[in-house]
Every structure is written in structure tokens, then in C-alpha cells.
C-alpha atoms as a PDB file:
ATOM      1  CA  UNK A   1      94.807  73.484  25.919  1.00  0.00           C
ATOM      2  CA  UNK A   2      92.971  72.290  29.204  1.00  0.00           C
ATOM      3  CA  UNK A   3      89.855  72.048  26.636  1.00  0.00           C
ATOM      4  CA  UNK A   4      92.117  69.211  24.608  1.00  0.00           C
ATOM      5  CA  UNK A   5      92.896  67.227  27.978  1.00  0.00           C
ATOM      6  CA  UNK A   6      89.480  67.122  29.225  1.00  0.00           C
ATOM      7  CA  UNK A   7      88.318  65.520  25.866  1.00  0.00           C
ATOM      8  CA  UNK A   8      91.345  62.851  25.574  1.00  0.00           C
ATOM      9  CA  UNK A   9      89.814  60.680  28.038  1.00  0.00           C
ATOM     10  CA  UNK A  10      86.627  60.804  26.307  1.00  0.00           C
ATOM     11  CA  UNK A  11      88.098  59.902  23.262  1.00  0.00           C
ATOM     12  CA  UNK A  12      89.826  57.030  24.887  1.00  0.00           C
ATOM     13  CA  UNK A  13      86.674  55.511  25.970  1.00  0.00           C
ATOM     14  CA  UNK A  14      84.405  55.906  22.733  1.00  0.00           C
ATOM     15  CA  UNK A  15      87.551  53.956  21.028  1.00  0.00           C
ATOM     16  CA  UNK A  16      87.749  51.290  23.772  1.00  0.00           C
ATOM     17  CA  UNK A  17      83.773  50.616  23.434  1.00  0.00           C
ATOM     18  CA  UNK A  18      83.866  50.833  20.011  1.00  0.00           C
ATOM     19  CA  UNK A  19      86.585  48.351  19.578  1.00  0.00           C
ATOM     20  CA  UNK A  20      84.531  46.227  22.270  1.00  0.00           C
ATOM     21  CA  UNK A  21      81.480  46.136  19.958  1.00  0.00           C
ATOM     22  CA  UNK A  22      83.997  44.912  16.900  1.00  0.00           C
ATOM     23  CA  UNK A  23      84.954  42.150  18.816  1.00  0.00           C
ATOM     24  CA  UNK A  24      81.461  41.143  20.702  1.00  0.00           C
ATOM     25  CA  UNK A  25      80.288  40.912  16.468  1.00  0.00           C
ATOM     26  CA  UNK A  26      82.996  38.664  15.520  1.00  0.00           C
ATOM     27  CA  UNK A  27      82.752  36.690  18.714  1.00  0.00           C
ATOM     28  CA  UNK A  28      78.673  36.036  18.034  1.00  0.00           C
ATOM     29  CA  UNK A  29      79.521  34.927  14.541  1.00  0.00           C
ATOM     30  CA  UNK A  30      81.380  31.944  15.047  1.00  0.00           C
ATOM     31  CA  UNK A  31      78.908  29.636  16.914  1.00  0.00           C
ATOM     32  CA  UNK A  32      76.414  30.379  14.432  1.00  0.00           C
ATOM     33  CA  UNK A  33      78.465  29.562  11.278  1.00  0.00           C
ATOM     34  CA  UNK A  34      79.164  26.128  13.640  1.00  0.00           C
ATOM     35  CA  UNK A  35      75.758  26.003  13.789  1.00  0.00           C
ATOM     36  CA  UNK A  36      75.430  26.071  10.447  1.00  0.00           C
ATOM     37  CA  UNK A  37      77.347  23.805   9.207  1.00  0.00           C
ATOM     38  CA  UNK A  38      76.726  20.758  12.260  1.00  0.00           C
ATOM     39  CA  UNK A  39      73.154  20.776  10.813  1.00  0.00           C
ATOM     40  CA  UNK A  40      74.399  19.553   7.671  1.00  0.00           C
ATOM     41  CA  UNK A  41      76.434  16.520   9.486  1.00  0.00           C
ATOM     42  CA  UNK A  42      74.615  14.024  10.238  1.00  0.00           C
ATOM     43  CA  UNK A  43      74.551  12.442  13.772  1.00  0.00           C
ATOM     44  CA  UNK A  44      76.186   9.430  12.482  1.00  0.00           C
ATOM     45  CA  UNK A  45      79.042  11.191  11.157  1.00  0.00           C
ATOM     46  CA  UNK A  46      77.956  10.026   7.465  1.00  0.00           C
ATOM     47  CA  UNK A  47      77.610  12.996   4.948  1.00  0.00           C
ATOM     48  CA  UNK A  48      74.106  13.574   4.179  1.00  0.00           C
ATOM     49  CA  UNK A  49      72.369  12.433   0.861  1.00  0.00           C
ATOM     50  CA  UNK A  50      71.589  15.416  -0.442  1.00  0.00           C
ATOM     51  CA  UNK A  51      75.055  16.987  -0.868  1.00  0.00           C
ATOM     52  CA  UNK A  52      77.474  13.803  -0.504  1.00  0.00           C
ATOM     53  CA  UNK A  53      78.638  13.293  -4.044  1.00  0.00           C
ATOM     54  CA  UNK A  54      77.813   9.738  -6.122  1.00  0.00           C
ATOM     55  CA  UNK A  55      80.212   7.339  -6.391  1.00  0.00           C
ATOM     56  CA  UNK A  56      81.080   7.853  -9.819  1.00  0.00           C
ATOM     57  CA  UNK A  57      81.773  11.114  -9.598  1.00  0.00           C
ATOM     58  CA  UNK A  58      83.333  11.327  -6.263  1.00  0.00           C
ATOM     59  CA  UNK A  59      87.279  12.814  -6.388  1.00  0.00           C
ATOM     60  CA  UNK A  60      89.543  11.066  -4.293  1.00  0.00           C
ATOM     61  CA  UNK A  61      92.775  13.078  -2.678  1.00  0.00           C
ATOM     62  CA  UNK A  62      94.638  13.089  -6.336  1.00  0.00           C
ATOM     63  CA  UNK A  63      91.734  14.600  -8.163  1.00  0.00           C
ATOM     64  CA  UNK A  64      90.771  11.566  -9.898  1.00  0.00           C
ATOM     65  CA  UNK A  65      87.661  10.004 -10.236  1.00  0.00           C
ATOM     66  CA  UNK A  66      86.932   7.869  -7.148  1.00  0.00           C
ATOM     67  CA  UNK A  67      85.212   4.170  -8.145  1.00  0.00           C
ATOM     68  CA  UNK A  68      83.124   2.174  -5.289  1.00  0.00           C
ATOM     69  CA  UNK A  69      85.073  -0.475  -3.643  1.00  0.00           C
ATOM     70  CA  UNK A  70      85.120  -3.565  -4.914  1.00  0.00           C
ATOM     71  CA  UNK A  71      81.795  -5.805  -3.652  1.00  0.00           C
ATOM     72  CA  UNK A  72      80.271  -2.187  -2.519  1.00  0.00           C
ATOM     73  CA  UNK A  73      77.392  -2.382  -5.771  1.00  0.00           C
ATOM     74  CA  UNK A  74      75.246  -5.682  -5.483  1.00  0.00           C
ATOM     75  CA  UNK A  75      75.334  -7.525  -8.562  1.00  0.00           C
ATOM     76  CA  UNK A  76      71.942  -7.743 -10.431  1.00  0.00           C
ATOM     77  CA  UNK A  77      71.077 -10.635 -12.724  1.00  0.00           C
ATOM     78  CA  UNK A  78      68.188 -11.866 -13.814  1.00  0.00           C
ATOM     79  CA  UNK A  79      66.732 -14.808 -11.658  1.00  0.00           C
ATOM     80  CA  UNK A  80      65.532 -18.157 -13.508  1.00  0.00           C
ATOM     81  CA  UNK A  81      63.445 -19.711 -13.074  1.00  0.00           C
ATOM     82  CA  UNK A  82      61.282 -16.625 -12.434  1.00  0.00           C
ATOM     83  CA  UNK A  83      59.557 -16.725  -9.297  1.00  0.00           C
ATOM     84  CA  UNK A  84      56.236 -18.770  -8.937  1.00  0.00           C
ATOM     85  CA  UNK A  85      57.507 -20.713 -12.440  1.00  0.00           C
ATOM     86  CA  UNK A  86      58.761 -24.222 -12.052  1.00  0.00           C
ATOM     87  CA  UNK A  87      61.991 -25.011 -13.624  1.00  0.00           C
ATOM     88  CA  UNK A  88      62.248 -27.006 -16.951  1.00  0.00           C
ATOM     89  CA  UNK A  89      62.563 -30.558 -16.355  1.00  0.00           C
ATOM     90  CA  UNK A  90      66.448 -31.981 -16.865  1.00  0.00           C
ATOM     91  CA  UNK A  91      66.793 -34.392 -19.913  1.00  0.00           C
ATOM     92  CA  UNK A  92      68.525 -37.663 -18.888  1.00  0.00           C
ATOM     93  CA  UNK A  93      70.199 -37.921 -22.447  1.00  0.00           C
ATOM     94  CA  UNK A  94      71.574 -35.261 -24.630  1.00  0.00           C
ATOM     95  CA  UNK A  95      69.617 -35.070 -28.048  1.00  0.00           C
ATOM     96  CA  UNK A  96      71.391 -36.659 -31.174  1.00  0.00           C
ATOM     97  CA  UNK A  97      71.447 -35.790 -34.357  1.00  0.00           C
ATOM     98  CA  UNK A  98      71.915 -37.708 -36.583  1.00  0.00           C
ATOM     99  CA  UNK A  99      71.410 -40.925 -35.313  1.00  0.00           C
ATOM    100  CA  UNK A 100      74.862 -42.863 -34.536  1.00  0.00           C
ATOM    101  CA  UNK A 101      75.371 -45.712 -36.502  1.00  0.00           C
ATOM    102  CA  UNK A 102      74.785 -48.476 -34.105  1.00  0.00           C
ATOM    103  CA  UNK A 103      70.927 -46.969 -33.654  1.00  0.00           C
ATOM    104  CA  UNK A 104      70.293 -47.288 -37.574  1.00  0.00           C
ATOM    105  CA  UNK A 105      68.098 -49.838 -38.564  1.00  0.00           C
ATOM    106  CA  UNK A 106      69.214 -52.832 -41.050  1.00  0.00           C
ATOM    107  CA  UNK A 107      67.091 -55.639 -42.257  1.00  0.00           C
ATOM    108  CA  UNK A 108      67.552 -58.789 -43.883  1.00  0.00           C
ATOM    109  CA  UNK A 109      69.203 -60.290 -45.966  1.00  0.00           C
ATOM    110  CA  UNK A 110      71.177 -56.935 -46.858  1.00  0.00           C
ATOM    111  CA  UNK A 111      72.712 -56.629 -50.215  1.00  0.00           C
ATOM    112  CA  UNK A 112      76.046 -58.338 -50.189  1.00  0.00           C
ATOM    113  CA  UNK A 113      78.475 -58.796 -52.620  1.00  0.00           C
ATOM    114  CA  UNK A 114      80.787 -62.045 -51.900  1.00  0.00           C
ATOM    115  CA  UNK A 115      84.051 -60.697 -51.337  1.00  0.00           C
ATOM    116  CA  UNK A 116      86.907 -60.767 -52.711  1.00  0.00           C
ATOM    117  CA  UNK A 117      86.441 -59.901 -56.700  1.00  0.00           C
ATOM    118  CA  UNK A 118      88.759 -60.574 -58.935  1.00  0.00           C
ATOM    119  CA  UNK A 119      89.620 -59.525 -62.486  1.00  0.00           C
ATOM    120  CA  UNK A 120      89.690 -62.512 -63.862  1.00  0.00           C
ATOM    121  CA  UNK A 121      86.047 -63.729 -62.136  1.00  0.00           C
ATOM    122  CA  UNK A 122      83.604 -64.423 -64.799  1.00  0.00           C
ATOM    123  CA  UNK A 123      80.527 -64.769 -61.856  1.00  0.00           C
ATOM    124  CA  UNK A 124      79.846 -62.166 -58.764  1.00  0.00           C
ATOM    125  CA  UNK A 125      78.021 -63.684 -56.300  1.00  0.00           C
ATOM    126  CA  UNK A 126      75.491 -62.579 -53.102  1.00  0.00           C
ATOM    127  CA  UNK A 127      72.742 -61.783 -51.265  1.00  0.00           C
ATOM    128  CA  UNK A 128      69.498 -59.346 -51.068  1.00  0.00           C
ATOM    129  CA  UNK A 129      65.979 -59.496 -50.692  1.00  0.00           C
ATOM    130  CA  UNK A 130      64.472 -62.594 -52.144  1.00  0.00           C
ATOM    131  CA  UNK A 131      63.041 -62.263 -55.838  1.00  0.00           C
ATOM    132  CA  UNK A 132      64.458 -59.170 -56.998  1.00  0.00           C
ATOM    133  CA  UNK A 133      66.401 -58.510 -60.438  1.00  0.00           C
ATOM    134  CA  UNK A 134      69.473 -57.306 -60.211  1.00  0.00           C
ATOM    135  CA  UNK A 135      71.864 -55.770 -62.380  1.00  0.00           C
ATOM    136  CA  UNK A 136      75.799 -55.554 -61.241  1.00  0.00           C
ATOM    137  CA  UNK A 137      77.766 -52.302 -63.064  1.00  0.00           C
ATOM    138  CA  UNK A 138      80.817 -50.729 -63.127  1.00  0.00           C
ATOM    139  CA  UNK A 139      80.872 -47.951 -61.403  1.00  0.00           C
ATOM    140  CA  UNK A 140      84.215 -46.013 -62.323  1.00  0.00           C
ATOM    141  CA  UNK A 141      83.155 -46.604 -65.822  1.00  0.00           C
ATOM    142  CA  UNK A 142      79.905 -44.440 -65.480  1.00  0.00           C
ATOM    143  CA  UNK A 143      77.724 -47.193 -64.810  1.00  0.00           C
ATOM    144  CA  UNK A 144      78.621 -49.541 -67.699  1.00  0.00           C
ATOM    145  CA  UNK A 145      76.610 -52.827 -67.202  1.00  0.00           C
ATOM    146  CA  UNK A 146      78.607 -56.058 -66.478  1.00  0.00           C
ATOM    147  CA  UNK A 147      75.613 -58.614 -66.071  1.00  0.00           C
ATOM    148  CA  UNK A 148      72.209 -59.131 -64.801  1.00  0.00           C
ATOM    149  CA  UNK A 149      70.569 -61.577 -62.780  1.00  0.00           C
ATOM    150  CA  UNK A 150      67.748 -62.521 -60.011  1.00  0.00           C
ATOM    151  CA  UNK A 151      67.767 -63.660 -56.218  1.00  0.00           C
ATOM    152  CA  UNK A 152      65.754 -66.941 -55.353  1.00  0.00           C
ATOM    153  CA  UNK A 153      63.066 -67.244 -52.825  1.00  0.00           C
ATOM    154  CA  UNK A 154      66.366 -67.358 -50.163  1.00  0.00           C
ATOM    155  CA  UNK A 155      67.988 -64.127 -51.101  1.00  0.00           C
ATOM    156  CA  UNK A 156      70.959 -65.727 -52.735  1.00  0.00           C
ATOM    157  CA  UNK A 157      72.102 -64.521 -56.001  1.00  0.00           C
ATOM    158  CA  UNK A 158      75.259 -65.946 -58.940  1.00  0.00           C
ATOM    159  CA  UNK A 159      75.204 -63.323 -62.377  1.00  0.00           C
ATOM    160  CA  UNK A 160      77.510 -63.917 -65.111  1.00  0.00           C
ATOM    161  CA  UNK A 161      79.676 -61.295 -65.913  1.00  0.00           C
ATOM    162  CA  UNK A 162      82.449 -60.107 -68.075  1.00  0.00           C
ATOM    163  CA  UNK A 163      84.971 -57.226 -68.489  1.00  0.00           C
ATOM    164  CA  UNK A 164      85.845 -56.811 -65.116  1.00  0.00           C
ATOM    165  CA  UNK A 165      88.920 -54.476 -64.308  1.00  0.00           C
ATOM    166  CA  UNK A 166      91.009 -54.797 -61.423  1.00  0.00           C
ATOM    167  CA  UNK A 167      91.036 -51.376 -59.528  1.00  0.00           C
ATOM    168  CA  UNK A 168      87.595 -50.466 -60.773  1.00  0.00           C
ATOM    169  CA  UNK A 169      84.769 -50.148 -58.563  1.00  0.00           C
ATOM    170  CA  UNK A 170      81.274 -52.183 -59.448  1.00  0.00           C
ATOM    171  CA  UNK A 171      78.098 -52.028 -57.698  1.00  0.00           C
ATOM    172  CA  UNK A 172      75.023 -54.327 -57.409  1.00  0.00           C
ATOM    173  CA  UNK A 173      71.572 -52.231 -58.615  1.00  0.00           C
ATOM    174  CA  UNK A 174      68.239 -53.307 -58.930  1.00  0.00           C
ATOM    175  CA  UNK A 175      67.573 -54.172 -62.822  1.00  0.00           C
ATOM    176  CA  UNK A 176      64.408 -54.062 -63.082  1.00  0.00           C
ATOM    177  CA  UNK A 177      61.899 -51.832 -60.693  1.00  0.00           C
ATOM    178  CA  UNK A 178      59.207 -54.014 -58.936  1.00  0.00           C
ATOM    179  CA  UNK A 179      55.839 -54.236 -60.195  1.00  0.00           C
ATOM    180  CA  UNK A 180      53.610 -50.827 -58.905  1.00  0.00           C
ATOM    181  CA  UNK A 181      56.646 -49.102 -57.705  1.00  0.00           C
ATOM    182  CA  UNK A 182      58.648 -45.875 -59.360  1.00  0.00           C
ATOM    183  CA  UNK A 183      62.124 -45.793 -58.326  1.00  0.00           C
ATOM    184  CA  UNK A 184      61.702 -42.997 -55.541  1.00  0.00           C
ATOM    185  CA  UNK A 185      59.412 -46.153 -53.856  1.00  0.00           C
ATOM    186  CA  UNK A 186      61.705 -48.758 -54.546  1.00  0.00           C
ATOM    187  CA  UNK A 187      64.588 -47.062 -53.112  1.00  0.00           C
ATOM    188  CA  UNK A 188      62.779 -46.133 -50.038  1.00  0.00           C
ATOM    189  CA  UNK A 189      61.339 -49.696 -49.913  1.00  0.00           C
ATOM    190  CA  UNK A 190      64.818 -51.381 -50.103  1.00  0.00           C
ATOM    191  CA  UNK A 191      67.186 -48.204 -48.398  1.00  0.00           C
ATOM    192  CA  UNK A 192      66.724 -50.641 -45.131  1.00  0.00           C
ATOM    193  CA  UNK A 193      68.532 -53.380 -47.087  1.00  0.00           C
ATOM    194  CA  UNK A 194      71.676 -51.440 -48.379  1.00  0.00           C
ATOM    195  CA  UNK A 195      75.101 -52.909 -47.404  1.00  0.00           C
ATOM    196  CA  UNK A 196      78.021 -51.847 -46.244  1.00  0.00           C
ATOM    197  CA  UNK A 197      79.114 -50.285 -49.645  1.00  0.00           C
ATOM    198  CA  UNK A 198      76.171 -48.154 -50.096  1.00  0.00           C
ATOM    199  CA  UNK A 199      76.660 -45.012 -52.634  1.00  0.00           C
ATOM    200  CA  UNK A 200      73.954 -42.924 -54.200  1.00  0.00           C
ATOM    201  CA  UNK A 201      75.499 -41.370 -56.922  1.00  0.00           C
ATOM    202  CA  UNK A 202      73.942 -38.606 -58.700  1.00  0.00           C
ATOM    203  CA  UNK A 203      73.365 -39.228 -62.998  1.00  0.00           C
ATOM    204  CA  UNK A 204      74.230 -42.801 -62.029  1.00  0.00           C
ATOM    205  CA  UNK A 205      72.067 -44.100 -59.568  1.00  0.00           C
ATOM    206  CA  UNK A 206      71.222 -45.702 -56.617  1.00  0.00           C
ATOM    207  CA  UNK A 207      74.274 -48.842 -55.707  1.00  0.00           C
ATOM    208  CA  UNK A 208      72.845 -50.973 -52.683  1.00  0.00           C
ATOM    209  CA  UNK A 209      76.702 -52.557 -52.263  1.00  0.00           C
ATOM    210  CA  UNK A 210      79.566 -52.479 -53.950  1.00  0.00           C
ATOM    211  CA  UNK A 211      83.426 -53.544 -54.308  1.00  0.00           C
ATOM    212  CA  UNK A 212      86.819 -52.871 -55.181  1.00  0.00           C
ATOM    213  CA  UNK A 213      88.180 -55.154 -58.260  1.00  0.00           C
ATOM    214  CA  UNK A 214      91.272 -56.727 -57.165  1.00  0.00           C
ATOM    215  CA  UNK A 215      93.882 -58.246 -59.623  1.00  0.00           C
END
């Protein structure tokens, strides 16, 4: 029994040291995991590159995706001119195409039918290019001819005619093709003259004016 008691105090003292050493360890661990992770902070209080997460795949509080504020990427676009090139020079005018009608060209004397026509009119009347045969037809009868006749030196022009129909459409045609010309050449020669009732019509031909028949 005295052995016990001499030992007690003893014991005491190996558990008060040991539980000193437990608690000096856990003590000396906590600076160093501060240590650890202050190195990864940097000064700045930014997170570093290497472990901060991008943008796009950044999670905000909710768990969503987290997007860069707006204005936070730099828009990127292709610069033009390039640099060291000189930019294209400015047009004054816009390009047109086709050509309005005031910028078409018209020469004289154009082919002119004397206006108006009537049904009962047994001569048409005019004007186009000086010495050129002419042939006047009606055109919403598929071309049927309704006289022929020739322009003096001046360009003026009277044919006899007959069977005009009021509503019916005639035109004035070139009879007779100039001498050394095919009729692709004599329409391009005389396309300059056409008047205001101008109609190429396909399996009938080429009309440099034409009118309305009135009653």
C-alpha cells in the first residue's frame, strides 16, 4: 500500500508531461498550415493564376456558372484598313446601273409617228432619219402590213395606208434594210433613233415608234 502512494505522484507527472507534449504538437501546427496557405495569397490580395478558376467556369454563391462582367473581355475585331495600307479612296457618286433615262442618248430626227391616229385616216404621217424606207404595220394583228413609204432628205415622211382599226396598235419599221447592212447592223445603227414607242418584239420585229388607233 505505501508502494501504490509513492508511485501516484509519478504517475501524475508522466500524464501531465505527456498531455503537455499533445498540446506543444497541436500548438506548432497551426502557424505552419498559415504558412501554408499565405504563400498561396498573393500580396495584393488577388488569387493567384495558377489556381484562381477562369471566368467561364468560375461558380458564383448559387452554384451556377459565373460569366465576366459586362465590358471585363476587350472586344476584338479586325482593323481596316490594315496597318501600313492606305484606305480605298471614297467614290463621290454611287455607281448606276442601268443608266437612268435622262443619261440615255437620243439623236435626230427620232422616229415619230404624228399623233393622234385615227380609224378612219387613210395617211400616217412622221419623222426619222432622212432617206430610209419605211414600212408602217399593225402590230396587234401580228405584224400585218398597212403601207410603205420613204423619208426625204429632211426626215419627214406621209405613207398611204388602209385597214386601220381603232384600238389596234401599229408601228413604223424599216421596209427595206440599207444597202451593206444585215438587220443586226441596221438596228444597232438606228437603236439611237427609236421613239418614244419603241418595242422589240420577238417573231415580229424590231418597231422604232408606234401608236394606239383611236376611233
Amino acid at each position: 500500500m505505501r508502494i501504490l502512494k509513492s508511485k501516484a505522484p509519478l504517475f501524475l507527472f508522466c500524464c501531465v508531461l505527456i498531455l503537455a507534449a499533445f498540446l506543444a504538437a497541436c500548438g506548432g501546427a497551426e502557424p505552419q498550415a498559415a504558412a501554408t496557405i499565405a504563400a498561396t495569397v498573393p500580396t495584393d490580395g488577388a488569387l493567384a493564376t495558377s489556381t484562381a478558376p477562369t471566368a467561364s467556369t468560375a461558380a458564383d454563391a448559387t452554384g451556377q456558372e459565373a460569366y465576366p462582367a459586362p465590358g471585363a473581355v476587350a472586344e476584338v475585331t479586325d482593323p481596316y484598313p490594315a496597318d501600313g495600307q492606305a484606305a480605298p479612296p471614297a467614290t463621290e457618286t454611287p455607281l448606276e446601273y442601268p443608266p437612268s433615262a435622262a443619261e440615255e442618248a437620243f439623236l435626230e430626227p427620232r422616229f415619230r409617228i404624228d399623233q393622234p391616229v385615227a380609224a378612219s385616216a387613210t395617211t400616217i404621217t412622221g419623222q426619222a432619219p432622212p432617206n430610209l424606207t419605211l414600212a408602217v404595220l399593225d402590230i396587234s394583228y401580228n405584224g400585218t402590213p398597212l403601207g410603205i413609204g420613204q423619208t426625204d432628205e429632211n426626215g419627214r415622211f406621209s405613207i398611204p395606208v388602209s385597214g386601220l382599226i381603232a384600238g389596234n396598235r401599229i408601228g413604223l419599221a424599216i421596209g427595206e434594210l440599207p444597202e451593206g447592212l444585215d438587220i443586226a447592223q441596221t438596228a444597232e445603227q438606228y437603236f439611237p433613233y427609236r421613239g418614244e414607242g419603241f418595242q422589240n418584239l420577238p417573231n415580229l420585229g424590231v418597231f422604232y415608234d408606234s401608236v394606239l388607233v383611236q376611233p
